[in-house]
Protein backbone atom coordinates (compact mmCIF):
# COMPACT_ATOMS: atom_id res chain seq x y z
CA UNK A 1 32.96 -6.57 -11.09
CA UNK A 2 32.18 -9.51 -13.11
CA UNK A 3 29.65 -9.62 -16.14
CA UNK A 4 27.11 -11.11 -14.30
CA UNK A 5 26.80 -8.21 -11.65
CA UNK A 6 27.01 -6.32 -14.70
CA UNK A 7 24.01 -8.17 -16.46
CA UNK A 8 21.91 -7.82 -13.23
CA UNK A 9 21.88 -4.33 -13.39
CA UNK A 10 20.48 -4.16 -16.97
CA UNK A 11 16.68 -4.69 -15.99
CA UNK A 12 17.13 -1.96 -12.92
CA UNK A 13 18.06 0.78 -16.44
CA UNK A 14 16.31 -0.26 -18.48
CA UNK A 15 13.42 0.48 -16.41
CA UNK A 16 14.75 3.80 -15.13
CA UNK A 17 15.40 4.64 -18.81
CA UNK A 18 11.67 3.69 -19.59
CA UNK A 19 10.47 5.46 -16.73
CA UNK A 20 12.87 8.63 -17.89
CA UNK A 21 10.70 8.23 -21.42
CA UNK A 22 7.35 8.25 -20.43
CA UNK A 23 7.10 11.39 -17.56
CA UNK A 24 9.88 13.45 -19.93
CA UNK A 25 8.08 16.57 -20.60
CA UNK A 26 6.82 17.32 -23.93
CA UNK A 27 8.83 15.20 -25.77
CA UNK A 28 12.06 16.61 -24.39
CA UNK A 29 14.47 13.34 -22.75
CA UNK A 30 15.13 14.27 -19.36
CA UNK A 31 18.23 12.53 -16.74
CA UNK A 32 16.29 10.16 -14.73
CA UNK A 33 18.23 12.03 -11.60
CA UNK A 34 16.33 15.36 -12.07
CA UNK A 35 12.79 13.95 -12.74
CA UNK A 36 12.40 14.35 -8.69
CA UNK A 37 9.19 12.49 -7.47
CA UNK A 38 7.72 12.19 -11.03
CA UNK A 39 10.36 9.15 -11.82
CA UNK A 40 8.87 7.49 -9.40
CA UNK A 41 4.82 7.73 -10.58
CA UNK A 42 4.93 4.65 -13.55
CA UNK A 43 6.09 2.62 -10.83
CA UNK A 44 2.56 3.44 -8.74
CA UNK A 45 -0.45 0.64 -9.70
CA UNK A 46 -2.69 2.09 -12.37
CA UNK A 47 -5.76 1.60 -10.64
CA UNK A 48 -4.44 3.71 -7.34
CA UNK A 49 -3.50 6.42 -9.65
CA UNK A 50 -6.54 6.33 -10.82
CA UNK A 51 -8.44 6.11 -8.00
CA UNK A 52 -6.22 8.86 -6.43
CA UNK A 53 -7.14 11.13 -9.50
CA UNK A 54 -10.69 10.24 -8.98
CA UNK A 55 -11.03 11.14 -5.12
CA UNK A 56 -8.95 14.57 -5.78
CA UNK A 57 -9.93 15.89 -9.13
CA UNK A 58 -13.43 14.24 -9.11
CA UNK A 59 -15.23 15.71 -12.19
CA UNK A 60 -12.87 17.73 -13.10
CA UNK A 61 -11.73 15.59 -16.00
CA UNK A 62 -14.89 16.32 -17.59
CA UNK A 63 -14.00 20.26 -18.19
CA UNK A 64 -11.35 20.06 -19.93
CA UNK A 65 -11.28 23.98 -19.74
CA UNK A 66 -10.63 24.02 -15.85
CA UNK A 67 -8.32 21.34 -16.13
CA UNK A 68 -6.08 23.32 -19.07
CA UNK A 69 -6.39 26.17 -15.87
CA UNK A 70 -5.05 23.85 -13.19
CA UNK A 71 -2.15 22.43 -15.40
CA UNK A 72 -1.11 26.17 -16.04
CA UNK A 73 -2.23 27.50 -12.72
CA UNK A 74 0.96 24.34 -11.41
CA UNK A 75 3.34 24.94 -14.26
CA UNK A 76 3.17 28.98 -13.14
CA UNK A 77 3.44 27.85 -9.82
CA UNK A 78 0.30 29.62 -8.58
CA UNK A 79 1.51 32.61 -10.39
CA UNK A 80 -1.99 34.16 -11.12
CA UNK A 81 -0.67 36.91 -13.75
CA UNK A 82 1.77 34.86 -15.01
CA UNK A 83 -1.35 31.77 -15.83
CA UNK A 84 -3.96 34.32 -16.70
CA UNK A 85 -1.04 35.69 -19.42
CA UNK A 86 -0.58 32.06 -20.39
CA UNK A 87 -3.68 30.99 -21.17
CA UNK A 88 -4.91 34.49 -22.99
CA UNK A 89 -7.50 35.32 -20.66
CA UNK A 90 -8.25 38.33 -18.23
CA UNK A 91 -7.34 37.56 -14.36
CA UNK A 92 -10.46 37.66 -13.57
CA UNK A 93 -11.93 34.79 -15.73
CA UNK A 94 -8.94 32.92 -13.92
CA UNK A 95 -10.05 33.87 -10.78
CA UNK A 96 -13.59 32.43 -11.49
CA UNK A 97 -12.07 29.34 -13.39
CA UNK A 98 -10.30 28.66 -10.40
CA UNK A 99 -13.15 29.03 -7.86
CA UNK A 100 -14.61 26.69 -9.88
CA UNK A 101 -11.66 24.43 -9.93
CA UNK A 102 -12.44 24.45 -5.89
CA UNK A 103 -15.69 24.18 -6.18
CA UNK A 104 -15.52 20.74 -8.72
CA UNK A 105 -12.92 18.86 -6.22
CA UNK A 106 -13.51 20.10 -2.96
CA UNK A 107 -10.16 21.68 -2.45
CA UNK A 108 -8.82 25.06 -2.07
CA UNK A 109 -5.97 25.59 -3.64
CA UNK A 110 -4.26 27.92 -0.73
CA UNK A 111 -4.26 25.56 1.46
CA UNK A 112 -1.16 23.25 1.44
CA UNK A 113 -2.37 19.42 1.49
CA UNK A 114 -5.22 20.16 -0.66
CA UNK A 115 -2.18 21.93 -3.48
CA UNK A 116 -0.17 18.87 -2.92
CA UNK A 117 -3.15 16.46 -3.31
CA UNK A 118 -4.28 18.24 -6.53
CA UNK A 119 -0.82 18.79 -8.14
CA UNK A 120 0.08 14.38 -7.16
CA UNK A 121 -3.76 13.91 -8.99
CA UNK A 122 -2.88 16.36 -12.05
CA UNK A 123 0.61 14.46 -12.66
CA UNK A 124 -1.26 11.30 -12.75
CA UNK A 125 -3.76 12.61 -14.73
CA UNK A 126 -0.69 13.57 -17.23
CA UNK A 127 0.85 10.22 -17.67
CA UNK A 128 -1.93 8.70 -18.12
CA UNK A 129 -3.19 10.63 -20.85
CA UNK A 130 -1.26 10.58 -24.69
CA UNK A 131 1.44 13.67 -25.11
């Protein structure tokens, strides 16, 4: 391999390694191998991510509240105890928060596409907001 081929590689990891930095998780500098399909979310147009988060979460952005609920409610993945524990609130107050999650986007969040749509919209929503 010569120092050219070498050379043309740089830009590719460099922009892996900049992708690695901006989805790593609280700070913490992940191996661009493990980031699974967030690695590949700087690399999606701005304006579709936004316009993905718009058409999924709706007005949901504008209570912060229920989206603090959603972010847990995916990082507990759907665990309702374990996201009711998390944010210091009874299960029941989750419960409501996330009928009202439902109600704000349209989605129900036992229903498969809908989950996937809303957790695709909430990492967006993630990296495009300051950690």
């Amino acid at each position: 391999m010569s120092q050219t081929d070498d050379l043309s590689h740089f830009h590719l990891l460099f922009q892996d390694a900049s992708n690695t930095w901006h989805v790593a998780k609280e700070g913490q500098i992940q191996s661009y191998s493990k980031l699974g399909f967030e690695r590949l979310l700087p690399s999606i147009n701005s304006s579709h991510r936004d316009a993905f988060i718009k058409d999924h979460l709706q007005t949901l952005p504008d209570y912060p509240y229920l989206m603090n609920t959603l972010i847990a409610f995916i990082a507990h993945s759907r665990n309702r105890k374990e996201t009711a524990r998390a944010l210091y609130i009874h299960p029941n107050t989750l419960y409501q928060r996330l009928k009202k999650v439902e109600d704000e986007t349209s989605k129900c969040i036992d229903q498969e596409e809908d989950w996937l749509n809303l957790m695709i919209a909430v990492s967006f929503y993630k990296l495009d907001i300051p950690n």
